[in-house]
N, C-alpha and C. Protein backbone atom coordinates (compact mmCIF):
# COMPACT_ATOMS: atom_id res chain seq x y z
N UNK A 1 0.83 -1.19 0.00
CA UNK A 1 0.00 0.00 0.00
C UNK A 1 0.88 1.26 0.00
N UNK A 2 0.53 2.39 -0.62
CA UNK A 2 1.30 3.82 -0.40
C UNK A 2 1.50 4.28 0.76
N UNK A 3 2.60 4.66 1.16
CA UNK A 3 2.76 5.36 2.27
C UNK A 3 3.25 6.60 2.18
N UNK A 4 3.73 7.28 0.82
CA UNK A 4 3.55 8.62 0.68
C UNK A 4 3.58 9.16 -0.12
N UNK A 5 4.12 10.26 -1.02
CA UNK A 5 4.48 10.80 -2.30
C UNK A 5 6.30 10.75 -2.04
N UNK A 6 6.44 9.82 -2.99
CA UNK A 6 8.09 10.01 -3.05
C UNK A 6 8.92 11.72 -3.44
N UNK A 7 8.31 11.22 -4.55
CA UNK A 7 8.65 12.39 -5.04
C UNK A 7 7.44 12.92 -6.78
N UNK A 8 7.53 14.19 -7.36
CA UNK A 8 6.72 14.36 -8.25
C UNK A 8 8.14 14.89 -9.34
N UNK A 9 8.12 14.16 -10.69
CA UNK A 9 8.76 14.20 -11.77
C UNK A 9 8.47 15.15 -12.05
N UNK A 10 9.67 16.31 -12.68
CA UNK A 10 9.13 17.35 -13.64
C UNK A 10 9.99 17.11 -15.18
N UNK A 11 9.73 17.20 -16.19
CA UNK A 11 10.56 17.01 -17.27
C UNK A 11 11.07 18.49 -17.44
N UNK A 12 12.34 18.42 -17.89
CA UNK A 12 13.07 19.55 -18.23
C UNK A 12 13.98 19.74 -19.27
N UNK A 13 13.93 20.16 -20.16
CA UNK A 13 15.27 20.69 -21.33
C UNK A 13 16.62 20.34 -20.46
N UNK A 14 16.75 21.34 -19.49
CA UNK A 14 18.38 21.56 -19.07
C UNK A 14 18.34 21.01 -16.99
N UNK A 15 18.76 20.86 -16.99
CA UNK A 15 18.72 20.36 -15.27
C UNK A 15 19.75 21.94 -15.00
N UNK A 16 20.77 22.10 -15.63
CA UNK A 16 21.55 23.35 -15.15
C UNK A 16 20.61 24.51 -15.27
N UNK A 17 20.33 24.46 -15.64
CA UNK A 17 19.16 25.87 -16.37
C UNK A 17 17.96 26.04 -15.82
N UNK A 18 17.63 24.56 -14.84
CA UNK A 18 16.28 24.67 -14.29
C UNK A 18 16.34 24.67 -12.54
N UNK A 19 17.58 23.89 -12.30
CA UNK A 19 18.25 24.45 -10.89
C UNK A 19 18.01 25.33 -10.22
N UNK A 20 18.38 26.83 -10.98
CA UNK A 20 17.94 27.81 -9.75
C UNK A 20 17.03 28.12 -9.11
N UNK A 21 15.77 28.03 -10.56
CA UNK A 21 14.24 28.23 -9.67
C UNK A 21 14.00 27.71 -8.45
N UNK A 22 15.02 26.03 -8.71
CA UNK A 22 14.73 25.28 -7.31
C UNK A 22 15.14 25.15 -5.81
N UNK A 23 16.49 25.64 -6.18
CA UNK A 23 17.59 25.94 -5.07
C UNK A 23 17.49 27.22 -4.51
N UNK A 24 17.24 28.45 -5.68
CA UNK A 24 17.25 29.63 -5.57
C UNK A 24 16.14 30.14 -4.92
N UNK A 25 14.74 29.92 -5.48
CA UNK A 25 14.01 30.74 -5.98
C UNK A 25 12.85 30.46 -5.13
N UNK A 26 13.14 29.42 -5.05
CA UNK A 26 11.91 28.19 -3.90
C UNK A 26 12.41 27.71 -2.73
N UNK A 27 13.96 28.01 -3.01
CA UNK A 27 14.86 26.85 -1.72
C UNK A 27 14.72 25.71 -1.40
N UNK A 28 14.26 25.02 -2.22
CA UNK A 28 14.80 23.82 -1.68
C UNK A 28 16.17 23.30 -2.03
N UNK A 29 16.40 22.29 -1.19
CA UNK A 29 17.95 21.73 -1.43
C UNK A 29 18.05 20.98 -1.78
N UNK A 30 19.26 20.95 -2.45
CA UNK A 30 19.36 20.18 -4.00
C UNK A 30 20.28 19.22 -2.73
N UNK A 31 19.75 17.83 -3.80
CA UNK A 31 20.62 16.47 -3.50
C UNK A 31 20.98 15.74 -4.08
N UNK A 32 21.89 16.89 -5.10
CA UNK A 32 22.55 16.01 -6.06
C UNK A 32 21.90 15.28 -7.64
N UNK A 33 22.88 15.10 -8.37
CA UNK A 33 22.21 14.40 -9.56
C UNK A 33 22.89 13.10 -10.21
N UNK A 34 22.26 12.46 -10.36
CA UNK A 34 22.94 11.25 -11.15
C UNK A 34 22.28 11.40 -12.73
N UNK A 35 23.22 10.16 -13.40
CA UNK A 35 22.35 9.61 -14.33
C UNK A 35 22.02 8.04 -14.37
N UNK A 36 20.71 8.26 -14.91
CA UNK A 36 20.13 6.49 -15.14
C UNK A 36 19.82 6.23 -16.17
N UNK A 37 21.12 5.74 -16.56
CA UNK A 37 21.27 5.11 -18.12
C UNK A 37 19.92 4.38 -18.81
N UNK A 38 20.01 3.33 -17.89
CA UNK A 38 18.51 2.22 -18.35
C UNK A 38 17.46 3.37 -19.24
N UNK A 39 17.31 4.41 -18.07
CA UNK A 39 15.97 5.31 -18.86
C UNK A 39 16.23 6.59 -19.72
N UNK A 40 17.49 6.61 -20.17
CA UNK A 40 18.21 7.46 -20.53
C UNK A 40 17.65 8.72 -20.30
N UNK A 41 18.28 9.09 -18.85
CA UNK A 41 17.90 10.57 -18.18
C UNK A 41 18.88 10.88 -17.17
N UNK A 42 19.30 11.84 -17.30
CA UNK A 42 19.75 12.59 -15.70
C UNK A 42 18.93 13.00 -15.06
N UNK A 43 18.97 12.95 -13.86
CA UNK A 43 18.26 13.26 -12.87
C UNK A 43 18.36 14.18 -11.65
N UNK A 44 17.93 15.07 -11.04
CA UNK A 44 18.38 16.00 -9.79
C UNK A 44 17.12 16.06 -8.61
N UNK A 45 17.80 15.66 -7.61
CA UNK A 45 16.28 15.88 -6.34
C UNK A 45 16.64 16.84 -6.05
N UNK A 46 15.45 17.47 -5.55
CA UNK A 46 15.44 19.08 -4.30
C UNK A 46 14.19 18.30 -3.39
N UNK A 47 14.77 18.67 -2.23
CA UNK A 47 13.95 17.56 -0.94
C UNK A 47 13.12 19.24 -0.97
N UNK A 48 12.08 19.09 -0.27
CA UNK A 48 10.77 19.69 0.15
C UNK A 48 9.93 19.16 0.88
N UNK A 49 9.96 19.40 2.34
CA UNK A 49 9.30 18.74 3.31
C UNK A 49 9.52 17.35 3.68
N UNK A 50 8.57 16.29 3.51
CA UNK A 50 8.97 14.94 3.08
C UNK A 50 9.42 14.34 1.83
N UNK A 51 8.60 14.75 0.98
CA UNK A 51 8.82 14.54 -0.45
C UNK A 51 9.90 14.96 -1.17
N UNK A 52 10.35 14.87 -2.47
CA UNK A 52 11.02 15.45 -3.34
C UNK A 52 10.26 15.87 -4.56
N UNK A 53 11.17 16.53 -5.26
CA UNK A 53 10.94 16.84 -6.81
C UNK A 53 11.83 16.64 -7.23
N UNK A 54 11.97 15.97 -8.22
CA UNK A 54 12.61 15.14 -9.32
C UNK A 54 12.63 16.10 -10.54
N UNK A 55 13.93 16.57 -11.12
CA UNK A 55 13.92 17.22 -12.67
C UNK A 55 14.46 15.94 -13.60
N UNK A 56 13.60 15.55 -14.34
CA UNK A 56 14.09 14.98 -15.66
C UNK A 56 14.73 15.32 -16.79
N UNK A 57 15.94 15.00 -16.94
CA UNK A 57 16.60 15.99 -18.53
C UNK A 57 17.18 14.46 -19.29
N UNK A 58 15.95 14.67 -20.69
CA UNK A 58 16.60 13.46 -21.35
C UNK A 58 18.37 13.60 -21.53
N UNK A 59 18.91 12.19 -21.62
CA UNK A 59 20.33 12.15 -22.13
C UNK A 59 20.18 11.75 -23.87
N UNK A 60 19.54 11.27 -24.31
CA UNK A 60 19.50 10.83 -25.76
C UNK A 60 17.60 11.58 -26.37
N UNK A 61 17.90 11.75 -27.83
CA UNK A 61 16.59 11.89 -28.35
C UNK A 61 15.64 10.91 -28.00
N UNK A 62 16.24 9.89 -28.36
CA UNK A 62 14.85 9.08 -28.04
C UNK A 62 14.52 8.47 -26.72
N UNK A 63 14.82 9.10 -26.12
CA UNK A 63 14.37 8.49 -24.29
C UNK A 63 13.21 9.43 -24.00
N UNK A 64 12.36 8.62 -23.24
CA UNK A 64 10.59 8.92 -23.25
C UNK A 64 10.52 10.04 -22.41
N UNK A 65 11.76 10.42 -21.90
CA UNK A 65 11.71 12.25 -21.41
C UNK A 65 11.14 13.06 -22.61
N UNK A 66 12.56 12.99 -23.22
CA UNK A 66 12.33 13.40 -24.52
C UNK A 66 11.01 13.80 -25.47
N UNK A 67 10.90 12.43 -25.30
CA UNK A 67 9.33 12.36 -26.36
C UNK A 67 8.22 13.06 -25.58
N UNK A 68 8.27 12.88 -24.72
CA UNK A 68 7.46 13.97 -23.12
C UNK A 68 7.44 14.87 -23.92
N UNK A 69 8.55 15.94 -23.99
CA UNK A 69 8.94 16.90 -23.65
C UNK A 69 7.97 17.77 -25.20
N UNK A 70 8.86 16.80 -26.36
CA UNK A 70 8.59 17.34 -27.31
C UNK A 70 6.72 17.54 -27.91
N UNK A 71 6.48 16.24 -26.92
CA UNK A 71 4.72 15.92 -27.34
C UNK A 71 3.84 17.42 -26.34
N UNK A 72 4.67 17.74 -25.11
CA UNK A 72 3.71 18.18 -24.35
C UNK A 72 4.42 19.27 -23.63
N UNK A 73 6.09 19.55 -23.92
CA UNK A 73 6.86 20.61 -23.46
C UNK A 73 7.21 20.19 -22.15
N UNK A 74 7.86 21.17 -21.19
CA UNK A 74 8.30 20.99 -20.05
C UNK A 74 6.94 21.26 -18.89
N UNK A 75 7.34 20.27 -18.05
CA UNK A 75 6.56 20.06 -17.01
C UNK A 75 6.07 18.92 -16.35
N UNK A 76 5.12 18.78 -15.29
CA UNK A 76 4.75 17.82 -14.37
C UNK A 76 4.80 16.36 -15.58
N UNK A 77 5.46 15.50 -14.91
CA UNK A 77 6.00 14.14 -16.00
C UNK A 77 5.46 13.03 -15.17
N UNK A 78 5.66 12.87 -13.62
CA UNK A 78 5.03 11.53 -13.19
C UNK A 78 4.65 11.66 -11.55
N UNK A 79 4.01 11.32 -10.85
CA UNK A 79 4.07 11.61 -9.50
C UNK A 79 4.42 9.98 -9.17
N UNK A 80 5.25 9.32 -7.90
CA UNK A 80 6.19 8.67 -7.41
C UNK A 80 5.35 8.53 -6.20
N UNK A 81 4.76 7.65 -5.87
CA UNK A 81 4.42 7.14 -4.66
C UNK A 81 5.50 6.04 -4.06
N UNK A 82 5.68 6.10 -2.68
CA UNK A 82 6.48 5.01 -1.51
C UNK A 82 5.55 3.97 -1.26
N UNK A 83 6.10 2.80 -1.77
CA UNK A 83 5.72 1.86 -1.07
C UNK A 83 6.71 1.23 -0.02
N UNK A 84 6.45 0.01 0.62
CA UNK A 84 7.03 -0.64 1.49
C UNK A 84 7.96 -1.89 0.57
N UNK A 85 7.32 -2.66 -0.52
CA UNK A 85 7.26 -3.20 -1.33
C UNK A 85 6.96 -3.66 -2.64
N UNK A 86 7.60 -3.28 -3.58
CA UNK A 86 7.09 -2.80 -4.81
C UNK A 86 6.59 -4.36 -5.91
N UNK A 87 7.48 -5.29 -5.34
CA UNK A 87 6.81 -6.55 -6.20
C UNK A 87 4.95 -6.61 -5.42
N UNK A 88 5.13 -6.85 -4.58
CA UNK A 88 3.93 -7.23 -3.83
C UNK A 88 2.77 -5.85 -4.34
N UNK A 89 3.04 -5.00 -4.71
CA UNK A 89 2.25 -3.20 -4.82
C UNK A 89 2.01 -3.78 -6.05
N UNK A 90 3.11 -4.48 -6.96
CA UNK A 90 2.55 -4.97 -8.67
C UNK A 90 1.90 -5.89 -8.94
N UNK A 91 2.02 -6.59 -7.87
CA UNK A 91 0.78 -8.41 -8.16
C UNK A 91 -0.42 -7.60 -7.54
N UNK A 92 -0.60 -6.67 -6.84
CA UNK A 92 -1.73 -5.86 -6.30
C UNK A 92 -2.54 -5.54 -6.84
N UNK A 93 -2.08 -4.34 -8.15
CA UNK A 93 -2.51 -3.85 -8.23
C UNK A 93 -2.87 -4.70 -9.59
N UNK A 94 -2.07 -5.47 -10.10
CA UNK A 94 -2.54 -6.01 -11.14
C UNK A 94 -3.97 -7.03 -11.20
N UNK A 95 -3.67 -7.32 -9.27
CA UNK A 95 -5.35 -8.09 -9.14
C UNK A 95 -6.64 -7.36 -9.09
N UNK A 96 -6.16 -5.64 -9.26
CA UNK A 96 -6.98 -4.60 -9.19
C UNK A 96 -7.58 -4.26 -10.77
N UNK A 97 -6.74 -5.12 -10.90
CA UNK A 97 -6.92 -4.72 -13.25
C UNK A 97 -6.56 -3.53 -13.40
N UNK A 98 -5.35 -2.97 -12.66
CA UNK A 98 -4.51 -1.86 -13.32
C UNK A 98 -3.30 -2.29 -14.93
N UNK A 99 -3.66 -1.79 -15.38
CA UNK A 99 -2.93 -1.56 -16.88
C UNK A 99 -1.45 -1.13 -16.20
N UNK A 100 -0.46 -2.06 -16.01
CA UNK A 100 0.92 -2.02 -15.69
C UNK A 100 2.09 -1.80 -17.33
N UNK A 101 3.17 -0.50 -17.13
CA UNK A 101 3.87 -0.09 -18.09
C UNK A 101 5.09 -1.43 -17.74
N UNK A 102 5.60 -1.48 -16.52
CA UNK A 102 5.99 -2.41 -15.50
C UNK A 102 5.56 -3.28 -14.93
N UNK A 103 5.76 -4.70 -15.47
CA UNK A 103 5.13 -5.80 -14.36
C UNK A 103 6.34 -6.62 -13.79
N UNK A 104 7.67 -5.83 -13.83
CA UNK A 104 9.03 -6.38 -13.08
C UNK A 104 9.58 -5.19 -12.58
N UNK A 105 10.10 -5.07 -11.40
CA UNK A 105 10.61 -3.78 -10.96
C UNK A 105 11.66 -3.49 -11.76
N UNK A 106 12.24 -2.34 -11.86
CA UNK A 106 13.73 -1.75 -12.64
C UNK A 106 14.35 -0.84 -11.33
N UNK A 107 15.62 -0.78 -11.92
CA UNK A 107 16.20 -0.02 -11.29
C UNK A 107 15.99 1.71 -11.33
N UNK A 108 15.82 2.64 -10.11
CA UNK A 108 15.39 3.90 -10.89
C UNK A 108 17.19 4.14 -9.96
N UNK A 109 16.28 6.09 -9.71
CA UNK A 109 17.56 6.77 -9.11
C UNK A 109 17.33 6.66 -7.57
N UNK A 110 18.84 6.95 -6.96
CA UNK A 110 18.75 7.10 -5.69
C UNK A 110 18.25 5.38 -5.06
N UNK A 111 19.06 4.72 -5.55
CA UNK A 111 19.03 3.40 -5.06
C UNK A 111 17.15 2.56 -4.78
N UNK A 112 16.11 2.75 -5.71
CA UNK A 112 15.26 2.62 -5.37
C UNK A 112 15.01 1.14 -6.35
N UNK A 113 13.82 0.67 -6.10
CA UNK A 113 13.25 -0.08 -7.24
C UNK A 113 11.74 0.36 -7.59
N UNK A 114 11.87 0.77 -9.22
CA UNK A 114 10.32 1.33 -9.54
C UNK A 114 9.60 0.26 -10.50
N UNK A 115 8.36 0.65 -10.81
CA UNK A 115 7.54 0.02 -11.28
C UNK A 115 6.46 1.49 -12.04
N UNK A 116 6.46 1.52 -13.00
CA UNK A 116 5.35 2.28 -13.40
C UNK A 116 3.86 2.22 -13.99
N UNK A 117 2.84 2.63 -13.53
CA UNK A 117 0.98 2.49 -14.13
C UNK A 117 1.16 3.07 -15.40
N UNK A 118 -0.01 2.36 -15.99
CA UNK A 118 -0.15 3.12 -17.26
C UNK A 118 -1.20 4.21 -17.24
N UNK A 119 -0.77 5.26 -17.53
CA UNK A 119 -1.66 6.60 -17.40
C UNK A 119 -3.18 6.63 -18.13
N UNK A 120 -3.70 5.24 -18.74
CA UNK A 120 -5.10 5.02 -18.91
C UNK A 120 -5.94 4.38 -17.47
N UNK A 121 -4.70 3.60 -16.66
CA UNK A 121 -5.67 2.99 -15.49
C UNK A 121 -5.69 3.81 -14.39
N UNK A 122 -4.55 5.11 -14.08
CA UNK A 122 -4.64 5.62 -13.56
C UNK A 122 -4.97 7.27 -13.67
N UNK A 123 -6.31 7.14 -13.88
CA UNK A 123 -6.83 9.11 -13.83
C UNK A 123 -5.50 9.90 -14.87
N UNK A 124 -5.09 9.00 -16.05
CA UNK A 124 -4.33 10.13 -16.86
C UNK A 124 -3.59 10.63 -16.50
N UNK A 125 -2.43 9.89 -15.18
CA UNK A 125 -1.09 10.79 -14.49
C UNK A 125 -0.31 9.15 -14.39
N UNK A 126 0.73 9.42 -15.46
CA UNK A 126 1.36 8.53 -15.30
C UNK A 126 2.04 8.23 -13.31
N UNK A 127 1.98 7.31 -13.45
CA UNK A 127 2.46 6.83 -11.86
C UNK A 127 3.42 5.93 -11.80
N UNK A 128 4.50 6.30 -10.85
CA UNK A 128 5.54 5.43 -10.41
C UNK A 128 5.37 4.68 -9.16
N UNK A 129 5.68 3.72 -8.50
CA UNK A 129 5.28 2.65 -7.50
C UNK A 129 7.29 2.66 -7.24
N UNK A 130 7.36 3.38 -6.25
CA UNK A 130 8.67 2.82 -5.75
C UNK A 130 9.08 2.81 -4.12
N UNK A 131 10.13 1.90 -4.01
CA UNK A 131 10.46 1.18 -3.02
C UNK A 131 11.83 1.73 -2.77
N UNK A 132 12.17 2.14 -1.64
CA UNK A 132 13.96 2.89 -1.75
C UNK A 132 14.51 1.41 -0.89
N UNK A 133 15.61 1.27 -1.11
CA UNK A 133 16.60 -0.24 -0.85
C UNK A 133 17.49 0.20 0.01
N UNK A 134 17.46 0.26 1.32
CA UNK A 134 18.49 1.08 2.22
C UNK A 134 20.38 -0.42 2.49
């Protein structure tokens, strides 16, 4: 079951370029960025309260940032719910007859394992199902 909002995806052109609003402008604090090859994206958190926000900046044209970006421009890309357990959240929800993008966890950022809904079973907001691996 969810236990919170991980974090909410934003897609972005530039992660350098979109930084300040976040660090600067809003304050929150940045924690760093990796990249995750698998989904070809870099990535940057700014913590905010419990949650985070996540900037997405494709690394290649064709990574589904990308195609985001270009279909619908920059902005809100996925909201990230916490689970406890993300295999068990996917046989769940799949007994719920959710339309799964993911029916095997992957590796995301920040040491987690995700799983993503398909934005027809869920109210038209793509959704992530992840689990952080301490």
């Amino acid at each position: 079951m969810v236990k919170k909002i991980n974090h909410i995806g934003v897609a972005v052109n530039s992660i350098e370029e979109s930084t300040p609003l976040y660090r600067d402008v809003y304050g929150m604090e940045a924690e760093g960025v990796e990249v995750v090859a698998e989904q070809k994206v870099k990535v940057a958190f700014f913590s905010v309260g419990e949650s985070r926000i996540e900037l997405l900046e494709p690394t290649s044209d064709d990574s589904p940032v990308a195609k985001f970006i270009e279909k619908n421009g920059q902005g809100v890309h996925h909201v990230a719910y916490e689970v406890d357990d993300v295999k068990a959240e996917i046989a769940r929800l799949q007994g719920e007859g959710i339309r799964l993008i993911d029916e095997v966890p992957r590796c995301g950022a920040h040491h987690t394992q995700i799983a993503f809904l398909h934005p027809k079973s869920s109210g038209g907001v793509l959704t992530e199902m992840c689990q952080v691996q301490h």
